[in-house]
N, C-alpha and C. Protein backbone atom coordinates (compact mmCIF):
# COMPACT_ATOMS: atom_id res chain seq x y z
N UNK A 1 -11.82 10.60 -14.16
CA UNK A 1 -12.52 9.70 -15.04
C UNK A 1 -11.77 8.37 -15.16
N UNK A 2 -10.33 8.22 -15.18
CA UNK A 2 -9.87 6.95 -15.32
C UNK A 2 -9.70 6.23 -14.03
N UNK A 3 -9.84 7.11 -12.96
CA UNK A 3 -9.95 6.12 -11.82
C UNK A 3 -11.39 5.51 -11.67
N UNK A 4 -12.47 5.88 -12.39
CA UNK A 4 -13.63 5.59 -12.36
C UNK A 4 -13.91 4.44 -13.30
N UNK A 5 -13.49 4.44 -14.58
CA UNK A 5 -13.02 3.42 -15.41
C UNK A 5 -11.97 1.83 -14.53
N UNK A 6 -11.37 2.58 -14.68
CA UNK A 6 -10.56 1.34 -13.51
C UNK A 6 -10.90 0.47 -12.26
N UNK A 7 -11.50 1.37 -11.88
CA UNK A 7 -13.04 0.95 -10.42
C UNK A 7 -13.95 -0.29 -10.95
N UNK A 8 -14.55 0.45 -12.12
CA UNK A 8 -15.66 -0.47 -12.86
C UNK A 8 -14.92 -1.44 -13.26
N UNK A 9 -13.42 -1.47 -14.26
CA UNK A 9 -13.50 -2.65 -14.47
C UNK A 9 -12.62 -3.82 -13.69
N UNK A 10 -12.11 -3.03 -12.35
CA UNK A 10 -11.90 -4.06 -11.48
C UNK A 10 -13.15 -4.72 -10.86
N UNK A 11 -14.59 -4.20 -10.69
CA UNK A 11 -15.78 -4.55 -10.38
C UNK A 11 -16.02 -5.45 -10.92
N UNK A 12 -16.30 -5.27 -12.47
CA UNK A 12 -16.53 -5.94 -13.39
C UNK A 12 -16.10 -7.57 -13.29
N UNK A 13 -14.70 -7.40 -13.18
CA UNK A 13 -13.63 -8.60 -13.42
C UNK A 13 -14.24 -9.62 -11.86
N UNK A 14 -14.33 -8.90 -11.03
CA UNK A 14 -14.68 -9.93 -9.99
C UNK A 14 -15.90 -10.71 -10.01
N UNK A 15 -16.92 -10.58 -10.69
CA UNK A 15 -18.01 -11.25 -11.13
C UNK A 15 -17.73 -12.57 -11.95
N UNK A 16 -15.88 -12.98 -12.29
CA UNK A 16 -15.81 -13.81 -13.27
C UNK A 16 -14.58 -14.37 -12.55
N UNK A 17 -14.43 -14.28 -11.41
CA UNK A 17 -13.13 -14.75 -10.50
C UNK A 17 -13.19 -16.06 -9.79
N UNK A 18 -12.19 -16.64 -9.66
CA UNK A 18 -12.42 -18.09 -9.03
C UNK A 18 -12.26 -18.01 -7.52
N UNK A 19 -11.43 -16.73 -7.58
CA UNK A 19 -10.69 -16.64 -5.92
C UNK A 19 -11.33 -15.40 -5.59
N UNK A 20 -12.04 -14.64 -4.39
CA UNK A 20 -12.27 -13.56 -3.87
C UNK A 20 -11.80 -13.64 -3.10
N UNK A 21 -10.66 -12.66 -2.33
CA UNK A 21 -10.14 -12.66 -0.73
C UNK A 21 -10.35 -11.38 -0.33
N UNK A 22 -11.01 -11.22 1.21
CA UNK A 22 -11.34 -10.20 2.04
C UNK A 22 -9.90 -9.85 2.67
N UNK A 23 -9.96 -8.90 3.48
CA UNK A 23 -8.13 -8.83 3.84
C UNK A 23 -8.02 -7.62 4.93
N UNK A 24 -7.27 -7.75 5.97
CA UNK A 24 -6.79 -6.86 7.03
C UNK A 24 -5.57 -7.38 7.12
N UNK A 25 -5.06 -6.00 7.43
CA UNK A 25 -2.98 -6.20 7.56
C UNK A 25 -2.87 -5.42 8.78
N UNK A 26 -1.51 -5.32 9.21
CA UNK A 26 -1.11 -4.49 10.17
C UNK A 26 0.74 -3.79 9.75
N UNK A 27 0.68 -3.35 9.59
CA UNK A 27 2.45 -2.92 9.76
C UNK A 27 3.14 -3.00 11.10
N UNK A 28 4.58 -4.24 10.93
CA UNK A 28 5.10 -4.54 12.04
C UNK A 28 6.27 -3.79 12.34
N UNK A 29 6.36 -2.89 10.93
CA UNK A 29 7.45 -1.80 10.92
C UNK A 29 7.50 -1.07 9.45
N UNK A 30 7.87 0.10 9.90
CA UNK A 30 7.86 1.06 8.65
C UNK A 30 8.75 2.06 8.17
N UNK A 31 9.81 1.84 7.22
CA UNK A 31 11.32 2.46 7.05
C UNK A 31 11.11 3.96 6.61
N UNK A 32 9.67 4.27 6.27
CA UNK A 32 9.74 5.08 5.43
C UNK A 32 10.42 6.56 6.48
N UNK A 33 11.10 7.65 5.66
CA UNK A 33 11.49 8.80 6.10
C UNK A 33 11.30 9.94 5.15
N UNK A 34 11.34 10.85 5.93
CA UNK A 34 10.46 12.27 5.40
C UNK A 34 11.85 13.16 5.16
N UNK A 35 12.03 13.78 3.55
CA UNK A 35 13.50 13.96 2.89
C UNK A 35 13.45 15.44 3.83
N UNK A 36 12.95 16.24 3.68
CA UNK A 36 12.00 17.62 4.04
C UNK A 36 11.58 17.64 5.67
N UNK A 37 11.50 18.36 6.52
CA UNK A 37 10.77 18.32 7.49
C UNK A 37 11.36 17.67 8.79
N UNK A 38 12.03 16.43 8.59
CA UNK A 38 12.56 15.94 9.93
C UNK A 38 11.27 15.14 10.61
N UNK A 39 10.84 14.70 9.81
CA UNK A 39 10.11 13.39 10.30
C UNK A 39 10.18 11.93 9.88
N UNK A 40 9.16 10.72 9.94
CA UNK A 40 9.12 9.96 9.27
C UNK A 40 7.83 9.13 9.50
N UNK A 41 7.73 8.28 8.62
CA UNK A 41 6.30 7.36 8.75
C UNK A 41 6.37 6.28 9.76
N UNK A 42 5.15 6.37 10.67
CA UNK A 42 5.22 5.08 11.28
C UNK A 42 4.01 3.97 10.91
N UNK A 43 4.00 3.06 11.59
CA UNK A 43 3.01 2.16 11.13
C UNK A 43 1.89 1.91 11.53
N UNK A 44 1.43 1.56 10.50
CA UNK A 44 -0.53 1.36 10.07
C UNK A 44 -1.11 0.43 9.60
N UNK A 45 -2.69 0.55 9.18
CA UNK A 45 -2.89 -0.78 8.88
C UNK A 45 -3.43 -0.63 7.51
N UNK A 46 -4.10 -1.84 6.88
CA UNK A 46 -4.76 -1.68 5.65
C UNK A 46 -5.81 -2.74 5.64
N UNK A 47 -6.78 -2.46 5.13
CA UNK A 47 -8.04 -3.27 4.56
C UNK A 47 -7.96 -3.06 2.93
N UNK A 48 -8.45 -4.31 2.54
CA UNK A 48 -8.75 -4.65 1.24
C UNK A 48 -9.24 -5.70 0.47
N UNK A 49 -8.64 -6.21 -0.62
CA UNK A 49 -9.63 -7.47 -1.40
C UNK A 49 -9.22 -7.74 -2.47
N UNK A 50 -8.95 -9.12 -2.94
CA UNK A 50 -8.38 -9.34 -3.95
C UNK A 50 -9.27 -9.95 -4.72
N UNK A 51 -9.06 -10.46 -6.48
CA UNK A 51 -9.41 -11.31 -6.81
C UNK A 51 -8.51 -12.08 -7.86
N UNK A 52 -8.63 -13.35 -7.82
CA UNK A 52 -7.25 -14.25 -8.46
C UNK A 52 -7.82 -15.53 -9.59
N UNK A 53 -7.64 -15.97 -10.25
CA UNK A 53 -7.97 -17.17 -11.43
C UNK A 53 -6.48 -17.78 -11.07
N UNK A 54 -7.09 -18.89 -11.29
CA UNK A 54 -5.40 -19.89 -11.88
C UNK A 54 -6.07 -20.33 -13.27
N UNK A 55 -4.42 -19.85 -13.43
CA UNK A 55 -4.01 -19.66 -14.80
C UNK A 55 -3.30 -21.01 -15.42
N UNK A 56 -2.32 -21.25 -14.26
CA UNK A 56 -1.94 -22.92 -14.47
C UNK A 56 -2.14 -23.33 -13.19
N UNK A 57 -1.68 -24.66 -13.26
CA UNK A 57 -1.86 -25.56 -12.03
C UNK A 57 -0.60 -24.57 -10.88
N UNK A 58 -1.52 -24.20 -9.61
CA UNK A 58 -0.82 -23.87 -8.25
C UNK A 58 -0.27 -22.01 -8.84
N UNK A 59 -1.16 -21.66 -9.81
CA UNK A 59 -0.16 -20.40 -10.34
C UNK A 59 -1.68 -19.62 -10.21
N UNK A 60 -1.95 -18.65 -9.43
CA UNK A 60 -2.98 -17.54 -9.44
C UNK A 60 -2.91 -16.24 -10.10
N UNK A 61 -3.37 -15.55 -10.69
CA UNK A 61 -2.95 -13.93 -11.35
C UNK A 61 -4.52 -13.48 -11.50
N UNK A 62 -4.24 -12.10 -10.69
CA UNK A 62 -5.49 -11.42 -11.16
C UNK A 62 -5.16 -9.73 -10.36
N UNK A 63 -6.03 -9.49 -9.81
CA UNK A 63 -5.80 -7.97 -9.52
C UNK A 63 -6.33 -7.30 -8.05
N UNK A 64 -6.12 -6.70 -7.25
CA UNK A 64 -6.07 -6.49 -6.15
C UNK A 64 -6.89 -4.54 -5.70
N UNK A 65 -6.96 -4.30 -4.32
CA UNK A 65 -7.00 -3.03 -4.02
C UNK A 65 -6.96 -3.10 -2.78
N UNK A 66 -6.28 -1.99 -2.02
CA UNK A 66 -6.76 -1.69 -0.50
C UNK A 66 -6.57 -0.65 -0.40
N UNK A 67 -7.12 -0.17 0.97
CA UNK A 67 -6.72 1.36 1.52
C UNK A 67 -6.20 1.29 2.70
N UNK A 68 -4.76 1.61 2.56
CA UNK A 68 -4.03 1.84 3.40
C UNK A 68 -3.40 3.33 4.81
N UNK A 69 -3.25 3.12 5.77
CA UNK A 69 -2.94 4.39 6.67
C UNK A 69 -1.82 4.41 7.40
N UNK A 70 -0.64 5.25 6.85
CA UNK A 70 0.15 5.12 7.84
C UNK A 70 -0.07 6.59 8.21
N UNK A 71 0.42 6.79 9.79
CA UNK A 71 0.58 8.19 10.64
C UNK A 71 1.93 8.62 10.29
N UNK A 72 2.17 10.12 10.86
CA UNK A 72 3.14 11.35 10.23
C UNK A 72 3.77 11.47 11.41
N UNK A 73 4.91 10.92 11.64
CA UNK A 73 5.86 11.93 12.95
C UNK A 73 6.40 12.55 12.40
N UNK A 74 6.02 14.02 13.11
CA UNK A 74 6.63 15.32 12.66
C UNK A 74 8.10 15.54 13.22
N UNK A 75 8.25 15.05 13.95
CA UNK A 75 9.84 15.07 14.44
C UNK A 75 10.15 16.35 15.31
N UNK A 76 11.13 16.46 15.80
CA UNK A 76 11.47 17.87 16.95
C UNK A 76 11.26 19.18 16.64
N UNK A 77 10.93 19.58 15.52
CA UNK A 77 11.08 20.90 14.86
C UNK A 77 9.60 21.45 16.10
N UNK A 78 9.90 22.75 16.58
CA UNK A 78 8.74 23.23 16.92
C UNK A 78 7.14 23.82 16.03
N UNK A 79 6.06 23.75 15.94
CA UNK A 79 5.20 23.87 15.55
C UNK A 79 4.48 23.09 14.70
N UNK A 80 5.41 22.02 14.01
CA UNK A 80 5.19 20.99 12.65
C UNK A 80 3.78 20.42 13.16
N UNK A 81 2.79 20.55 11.83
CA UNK A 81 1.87 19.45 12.25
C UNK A 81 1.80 18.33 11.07
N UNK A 82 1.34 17.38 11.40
CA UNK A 82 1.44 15.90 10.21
C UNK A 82 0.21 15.32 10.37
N UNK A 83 -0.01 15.39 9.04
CA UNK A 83 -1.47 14.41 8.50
C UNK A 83 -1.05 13.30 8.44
N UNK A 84 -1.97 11.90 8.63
CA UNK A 84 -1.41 10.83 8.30
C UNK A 84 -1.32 10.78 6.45
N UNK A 85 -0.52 9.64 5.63
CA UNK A 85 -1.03 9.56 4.68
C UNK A 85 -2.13 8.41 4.14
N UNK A 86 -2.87 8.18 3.77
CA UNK A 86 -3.81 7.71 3.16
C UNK A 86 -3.34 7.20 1.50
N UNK A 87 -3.62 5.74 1.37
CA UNK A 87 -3.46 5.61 0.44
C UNK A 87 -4.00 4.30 -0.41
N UNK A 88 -4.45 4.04 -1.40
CA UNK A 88 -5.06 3.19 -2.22
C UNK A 88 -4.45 2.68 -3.33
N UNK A 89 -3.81 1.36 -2.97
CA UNK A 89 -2.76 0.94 -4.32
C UNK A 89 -4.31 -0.10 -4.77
N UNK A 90 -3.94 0.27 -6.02
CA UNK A 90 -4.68 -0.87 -6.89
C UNK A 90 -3.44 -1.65 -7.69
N UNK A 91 -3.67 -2.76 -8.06
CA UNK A 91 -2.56 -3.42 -8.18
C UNK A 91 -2.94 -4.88 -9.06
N UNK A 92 -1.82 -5.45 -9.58
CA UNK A 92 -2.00 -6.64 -10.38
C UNK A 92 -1.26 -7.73 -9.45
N UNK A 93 -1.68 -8.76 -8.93
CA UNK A 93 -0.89 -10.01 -8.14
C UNK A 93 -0.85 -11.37 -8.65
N UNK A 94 0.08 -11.96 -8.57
CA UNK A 94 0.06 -13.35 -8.75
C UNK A 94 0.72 -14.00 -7.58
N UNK A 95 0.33 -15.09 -7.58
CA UNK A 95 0.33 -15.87 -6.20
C UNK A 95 0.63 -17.02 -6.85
N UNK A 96 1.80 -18.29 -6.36
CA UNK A 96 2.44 -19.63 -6.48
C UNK A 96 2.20 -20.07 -5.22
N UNK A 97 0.96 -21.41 -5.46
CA UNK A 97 1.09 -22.30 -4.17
C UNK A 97 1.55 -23.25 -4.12
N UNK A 98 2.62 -23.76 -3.49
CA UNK A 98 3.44 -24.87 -3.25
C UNK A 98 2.20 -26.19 -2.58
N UNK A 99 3.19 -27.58 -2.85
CA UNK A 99 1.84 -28.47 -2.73
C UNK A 99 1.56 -28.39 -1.02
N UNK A 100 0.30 -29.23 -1.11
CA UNK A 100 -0.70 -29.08 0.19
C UNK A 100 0.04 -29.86 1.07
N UNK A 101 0.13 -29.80 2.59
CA UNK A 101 0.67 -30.42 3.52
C UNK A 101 -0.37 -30.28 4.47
N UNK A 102 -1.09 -31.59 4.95
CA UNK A 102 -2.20 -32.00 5.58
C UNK A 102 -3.11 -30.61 5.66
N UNK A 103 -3.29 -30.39 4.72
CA UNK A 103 -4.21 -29.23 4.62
C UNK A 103 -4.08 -28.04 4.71
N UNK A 104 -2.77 -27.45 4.93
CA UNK A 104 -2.29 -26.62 5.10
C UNK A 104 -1.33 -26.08 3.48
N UNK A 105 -1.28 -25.20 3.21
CA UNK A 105 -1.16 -24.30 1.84
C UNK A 105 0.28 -23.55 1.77
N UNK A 106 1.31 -23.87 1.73
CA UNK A 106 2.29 -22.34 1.30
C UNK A 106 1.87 -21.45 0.24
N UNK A 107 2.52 -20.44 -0.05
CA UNK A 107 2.62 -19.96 -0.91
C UNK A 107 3.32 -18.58 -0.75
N UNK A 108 3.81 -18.24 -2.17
CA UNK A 108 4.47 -16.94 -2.19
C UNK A 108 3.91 -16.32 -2.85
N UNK A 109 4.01 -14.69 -3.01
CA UNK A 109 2.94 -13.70 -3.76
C UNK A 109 3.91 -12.12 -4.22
N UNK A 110 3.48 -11.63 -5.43
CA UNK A 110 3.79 -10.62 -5.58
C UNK A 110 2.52 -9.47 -6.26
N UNK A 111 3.11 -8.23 -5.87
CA UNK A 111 1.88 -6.96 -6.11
C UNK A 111 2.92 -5.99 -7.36
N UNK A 112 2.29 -5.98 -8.35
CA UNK A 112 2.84 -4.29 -8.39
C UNK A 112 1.96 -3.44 -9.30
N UNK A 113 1.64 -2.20 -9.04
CA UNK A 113 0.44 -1.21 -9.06
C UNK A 113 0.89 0.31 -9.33
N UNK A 114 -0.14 0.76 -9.06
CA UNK A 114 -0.24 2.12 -8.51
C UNK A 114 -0.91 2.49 -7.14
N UNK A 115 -0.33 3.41 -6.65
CA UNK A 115 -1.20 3.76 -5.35
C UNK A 115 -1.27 5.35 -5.53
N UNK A 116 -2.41 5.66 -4.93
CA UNK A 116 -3.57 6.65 -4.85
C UNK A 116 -3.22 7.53 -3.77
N UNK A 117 -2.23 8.45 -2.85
CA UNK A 117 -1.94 8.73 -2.19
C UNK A 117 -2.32 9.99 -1.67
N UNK A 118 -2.62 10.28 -0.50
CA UNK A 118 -2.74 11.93 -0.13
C UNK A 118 -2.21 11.96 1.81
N UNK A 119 -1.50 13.05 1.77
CA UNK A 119 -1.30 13.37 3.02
C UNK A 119 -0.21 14.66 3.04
N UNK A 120 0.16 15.29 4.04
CA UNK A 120 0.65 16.75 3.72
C UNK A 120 1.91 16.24 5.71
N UNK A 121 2.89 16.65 5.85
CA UNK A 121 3.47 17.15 6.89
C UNK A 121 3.79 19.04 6.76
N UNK A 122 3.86 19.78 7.40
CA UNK A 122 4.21 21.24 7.42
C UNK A 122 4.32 22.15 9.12
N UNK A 123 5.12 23.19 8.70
CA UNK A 123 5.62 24.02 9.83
C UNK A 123 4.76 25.43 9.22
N UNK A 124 3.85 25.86 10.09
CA UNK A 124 3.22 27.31 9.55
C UNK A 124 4.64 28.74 8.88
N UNK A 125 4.04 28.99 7.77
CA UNK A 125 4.95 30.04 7.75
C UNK A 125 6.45 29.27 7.39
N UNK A 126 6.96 28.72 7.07
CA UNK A 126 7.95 28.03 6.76
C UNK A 126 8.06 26.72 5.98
N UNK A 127 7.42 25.60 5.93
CA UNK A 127 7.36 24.52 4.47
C UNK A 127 6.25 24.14 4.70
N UNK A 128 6.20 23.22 3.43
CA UNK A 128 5.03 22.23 3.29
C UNK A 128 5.55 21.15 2.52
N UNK A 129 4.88 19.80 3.02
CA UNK A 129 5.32 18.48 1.92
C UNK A 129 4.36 17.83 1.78
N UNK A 130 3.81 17.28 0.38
CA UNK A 130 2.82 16.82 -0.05
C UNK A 130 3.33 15.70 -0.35
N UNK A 131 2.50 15.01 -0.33
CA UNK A 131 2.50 13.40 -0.83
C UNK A 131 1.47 12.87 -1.57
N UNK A 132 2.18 12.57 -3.05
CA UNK A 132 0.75 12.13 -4.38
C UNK A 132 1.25 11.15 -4.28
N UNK A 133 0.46 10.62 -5.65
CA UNK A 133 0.49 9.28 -6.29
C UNK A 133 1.87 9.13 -6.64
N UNK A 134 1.73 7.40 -6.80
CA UNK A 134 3.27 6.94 -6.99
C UNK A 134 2.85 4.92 -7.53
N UNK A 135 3.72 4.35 -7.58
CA UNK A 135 4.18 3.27 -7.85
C UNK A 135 3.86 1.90 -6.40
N UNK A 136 3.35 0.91 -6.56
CA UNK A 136 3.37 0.29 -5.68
C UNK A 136 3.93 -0.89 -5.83
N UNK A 137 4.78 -1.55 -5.25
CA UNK A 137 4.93 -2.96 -5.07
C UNK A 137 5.11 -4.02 -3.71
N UNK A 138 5.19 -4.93 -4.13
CA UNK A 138 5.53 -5.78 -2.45
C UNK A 138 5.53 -7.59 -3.16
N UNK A 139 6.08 -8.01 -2.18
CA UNK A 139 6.41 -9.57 -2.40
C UNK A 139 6.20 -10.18 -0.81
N UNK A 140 5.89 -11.21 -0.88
CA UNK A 140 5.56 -11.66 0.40
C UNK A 140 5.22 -13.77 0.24
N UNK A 141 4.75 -14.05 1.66
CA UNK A 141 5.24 -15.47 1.59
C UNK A 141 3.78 -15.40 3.06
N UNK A 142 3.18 -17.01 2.59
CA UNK A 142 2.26 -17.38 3.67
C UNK A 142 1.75 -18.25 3.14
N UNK A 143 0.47 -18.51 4.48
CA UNK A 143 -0.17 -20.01 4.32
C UNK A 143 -1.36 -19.63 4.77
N UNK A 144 -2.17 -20.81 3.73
CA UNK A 144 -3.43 -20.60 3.53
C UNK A 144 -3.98 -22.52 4.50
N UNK A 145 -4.95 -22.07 5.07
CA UNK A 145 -5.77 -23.41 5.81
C UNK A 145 -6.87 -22.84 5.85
N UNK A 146 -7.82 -24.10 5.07
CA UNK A 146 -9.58 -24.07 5.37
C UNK A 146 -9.70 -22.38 4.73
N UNK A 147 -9.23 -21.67 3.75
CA UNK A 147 -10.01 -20.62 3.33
C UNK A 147 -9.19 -19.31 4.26
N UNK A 148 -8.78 -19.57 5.01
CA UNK A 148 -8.09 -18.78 5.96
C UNK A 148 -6.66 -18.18 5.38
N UNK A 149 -6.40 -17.20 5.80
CA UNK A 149 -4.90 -17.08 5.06
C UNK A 149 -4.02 -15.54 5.81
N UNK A 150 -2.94 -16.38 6.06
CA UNK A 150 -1.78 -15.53 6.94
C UNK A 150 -0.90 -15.39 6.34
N UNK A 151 -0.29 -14.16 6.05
CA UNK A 151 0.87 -13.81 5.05
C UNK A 151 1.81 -12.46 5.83
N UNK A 152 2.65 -12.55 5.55
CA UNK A 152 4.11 -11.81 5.62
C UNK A 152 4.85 -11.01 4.45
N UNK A 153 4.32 -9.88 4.55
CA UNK A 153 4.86 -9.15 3.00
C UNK A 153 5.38 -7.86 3.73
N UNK A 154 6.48 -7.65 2.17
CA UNK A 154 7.49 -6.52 2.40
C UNK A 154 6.94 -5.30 0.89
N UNK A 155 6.48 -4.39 1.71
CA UNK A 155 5.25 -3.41 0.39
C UNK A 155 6.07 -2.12 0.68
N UNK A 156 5.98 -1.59 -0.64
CA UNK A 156 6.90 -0.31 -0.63
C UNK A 156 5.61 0.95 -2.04
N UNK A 157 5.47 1.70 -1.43
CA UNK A 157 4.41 3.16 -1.77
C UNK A 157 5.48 4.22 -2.29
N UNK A 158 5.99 4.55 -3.37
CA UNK A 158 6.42 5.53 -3.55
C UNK A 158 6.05 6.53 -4.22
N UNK A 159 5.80 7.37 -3.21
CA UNK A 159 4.98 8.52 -3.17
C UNK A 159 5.77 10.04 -4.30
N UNK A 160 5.00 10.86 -5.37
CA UNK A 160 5.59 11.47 -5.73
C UNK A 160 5.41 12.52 -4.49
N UNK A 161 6.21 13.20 -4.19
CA UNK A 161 6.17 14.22 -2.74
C UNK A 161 6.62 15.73 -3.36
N UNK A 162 6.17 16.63 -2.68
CA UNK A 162 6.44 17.91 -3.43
C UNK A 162 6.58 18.93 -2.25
N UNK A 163 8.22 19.93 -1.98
CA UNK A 163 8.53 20.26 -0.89
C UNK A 163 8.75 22.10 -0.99
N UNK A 164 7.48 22.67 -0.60
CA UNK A 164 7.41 23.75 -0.70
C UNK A 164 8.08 25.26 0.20
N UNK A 165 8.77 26.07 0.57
CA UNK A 165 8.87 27.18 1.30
C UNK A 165 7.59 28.10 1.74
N UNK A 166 7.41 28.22 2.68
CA UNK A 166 6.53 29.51 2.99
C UNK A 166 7.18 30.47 3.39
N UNK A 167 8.26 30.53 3.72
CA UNK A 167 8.43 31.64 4.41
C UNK A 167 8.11 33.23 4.27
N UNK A 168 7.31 33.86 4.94
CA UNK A 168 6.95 35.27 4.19
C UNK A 168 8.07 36.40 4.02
N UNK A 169 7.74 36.71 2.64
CA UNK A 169 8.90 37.74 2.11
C UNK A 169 10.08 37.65 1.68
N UNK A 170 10.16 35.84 1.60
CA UNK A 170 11.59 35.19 1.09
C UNK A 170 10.70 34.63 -0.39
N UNK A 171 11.91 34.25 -0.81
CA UNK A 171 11.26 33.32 -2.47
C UNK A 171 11.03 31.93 -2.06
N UNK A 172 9.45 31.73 -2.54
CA UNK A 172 9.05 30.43 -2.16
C UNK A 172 10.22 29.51 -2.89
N UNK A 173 10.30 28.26 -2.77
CA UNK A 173 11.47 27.64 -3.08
C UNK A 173 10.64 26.09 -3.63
N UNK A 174 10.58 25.13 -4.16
CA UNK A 174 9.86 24.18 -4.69
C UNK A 174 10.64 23.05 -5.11
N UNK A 175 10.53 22.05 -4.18
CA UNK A 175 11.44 20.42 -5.30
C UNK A 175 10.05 19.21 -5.05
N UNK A 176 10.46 19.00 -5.96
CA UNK A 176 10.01 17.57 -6.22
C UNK A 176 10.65 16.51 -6.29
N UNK A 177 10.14 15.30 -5.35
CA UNK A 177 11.15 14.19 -5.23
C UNK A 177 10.23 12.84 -4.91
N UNK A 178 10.77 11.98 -5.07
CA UNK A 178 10.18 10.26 -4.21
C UNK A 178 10.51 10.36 -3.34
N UNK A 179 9.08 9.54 -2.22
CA UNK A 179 9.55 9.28 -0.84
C UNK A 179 8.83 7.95 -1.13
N UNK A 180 10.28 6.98 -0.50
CA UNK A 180 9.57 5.35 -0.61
C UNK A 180 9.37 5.27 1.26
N UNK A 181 7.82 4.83 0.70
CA UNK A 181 7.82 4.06 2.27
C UNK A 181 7.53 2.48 2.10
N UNK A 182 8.86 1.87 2.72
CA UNK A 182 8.34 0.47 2.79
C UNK A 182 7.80 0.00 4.62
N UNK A 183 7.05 -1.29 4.57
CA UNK A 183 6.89 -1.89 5.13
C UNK A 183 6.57 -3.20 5.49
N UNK A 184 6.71 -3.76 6.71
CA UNK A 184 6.71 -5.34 6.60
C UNK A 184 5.57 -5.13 7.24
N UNK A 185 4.39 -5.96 6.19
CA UNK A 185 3.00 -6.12 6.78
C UNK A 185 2.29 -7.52 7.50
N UNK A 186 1.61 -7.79 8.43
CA UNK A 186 1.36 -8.83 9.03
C UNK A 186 -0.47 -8.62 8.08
N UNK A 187 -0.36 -10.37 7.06
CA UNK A 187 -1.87 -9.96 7.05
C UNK A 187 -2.90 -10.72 7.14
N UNK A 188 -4.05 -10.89 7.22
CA UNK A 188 -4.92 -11.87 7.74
C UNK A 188 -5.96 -12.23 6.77
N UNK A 189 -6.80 -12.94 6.12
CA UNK A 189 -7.39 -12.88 5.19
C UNK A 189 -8.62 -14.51 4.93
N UNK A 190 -9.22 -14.07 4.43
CA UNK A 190 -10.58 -15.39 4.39
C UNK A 190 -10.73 -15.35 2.35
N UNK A 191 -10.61 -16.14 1.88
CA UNK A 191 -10.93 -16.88 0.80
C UNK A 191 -12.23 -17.25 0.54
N UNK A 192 -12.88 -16.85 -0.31
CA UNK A 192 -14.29 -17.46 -0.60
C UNK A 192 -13.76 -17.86 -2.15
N UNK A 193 -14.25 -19.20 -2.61
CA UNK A 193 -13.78 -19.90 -3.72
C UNK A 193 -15.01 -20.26 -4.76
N UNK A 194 -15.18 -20.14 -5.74
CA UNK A 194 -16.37 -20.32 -6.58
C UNK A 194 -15.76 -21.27 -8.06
């Protein structure tokens, strides 16, 4: 129910926004590692959409979402299989644009949220690791021309993760821990302005 609440009134809020941005990223690398299992995350992409007001002159704040995918290397262990994880930070951003240079835009930007997470790595008969919800942030730097906009951000998902035993006829065994995955995202994006 409160992600449904939260849905609506990020919906809501964009009907009254000055800035709408459409958005595709790519990950140019991805630190994240798997505590459990002997794997780690590699890189993926994300689609999403923002929306922003200025608040003062060259100062934007408003609120964000995407859905993001990174893939699961299971690493050498024999049998391991890995889901990618999937994940949906919703998030609050503000954005500082430095002045215009023949039409061309700097600016720097920061996110920080929650993200929506699901994905599992496991060996049959021996573990399992889950990956929930967690904390999102990222900071990043780019330039905007004609509505267009290219940015360079460093985004980190930390996932609550939960690391189970199967083994049959032993005592299942259970921890819970954070797994941060960061990454440096390449992203691409179009501005519609009202």
């Amino acid at each position: 129910m409160k992600k449904l609440l939260l849905l609506g009134a990020l919906i809501s809020s964009i009907a009254m926004a000055d800035v709408i941005e459409a958005r595709l990223g790519v990950d140019l690398s991805n630190n994240g590692k798997v505590k459990y299992g002997n794997g780690d995350f590699t890189s993926g992409f994300e689609i999403g959409g923002e929306y922003r007001r200025e608040v003062m002159e060259n100062l934007e704040m408003g609120g964000g979402f995407s859905y993001n995918y990174s893939k699961l290397k299971a690493g050498d262990a024999p049998g391991v299989t890995a889901r990618g994880v999937h994940s949906m930070p919703v998030y609050f951003t503000t954005r500082y644009k430095f002045k215009d240079f023949n039409g061309v835009t700097p600016y720097v930007k920061g996110n920080l949220g929650i993200a929506i997470n699901s994905g599992k790595l496991e060996q049959k008969d021996v573990f399992e690791v889950k990956y929930n919800s967690g904390f999102y942030y990222g900071a990043g730097a780019g330039i905007e021309y004609k509505n267009f906009v290219a940015d360079l951000s460093y985004n980190v998902n930390t996932m609550s993760s939960k690391y189970t035993t199967k083994i049959p006829g032993a005592v299942n065994w259970n921890q819970k821990y954070n797994s941060n995955a960061g990454a440096f995202t390449l992203g691409l994006g179009y501005s519609f302005k009202f």
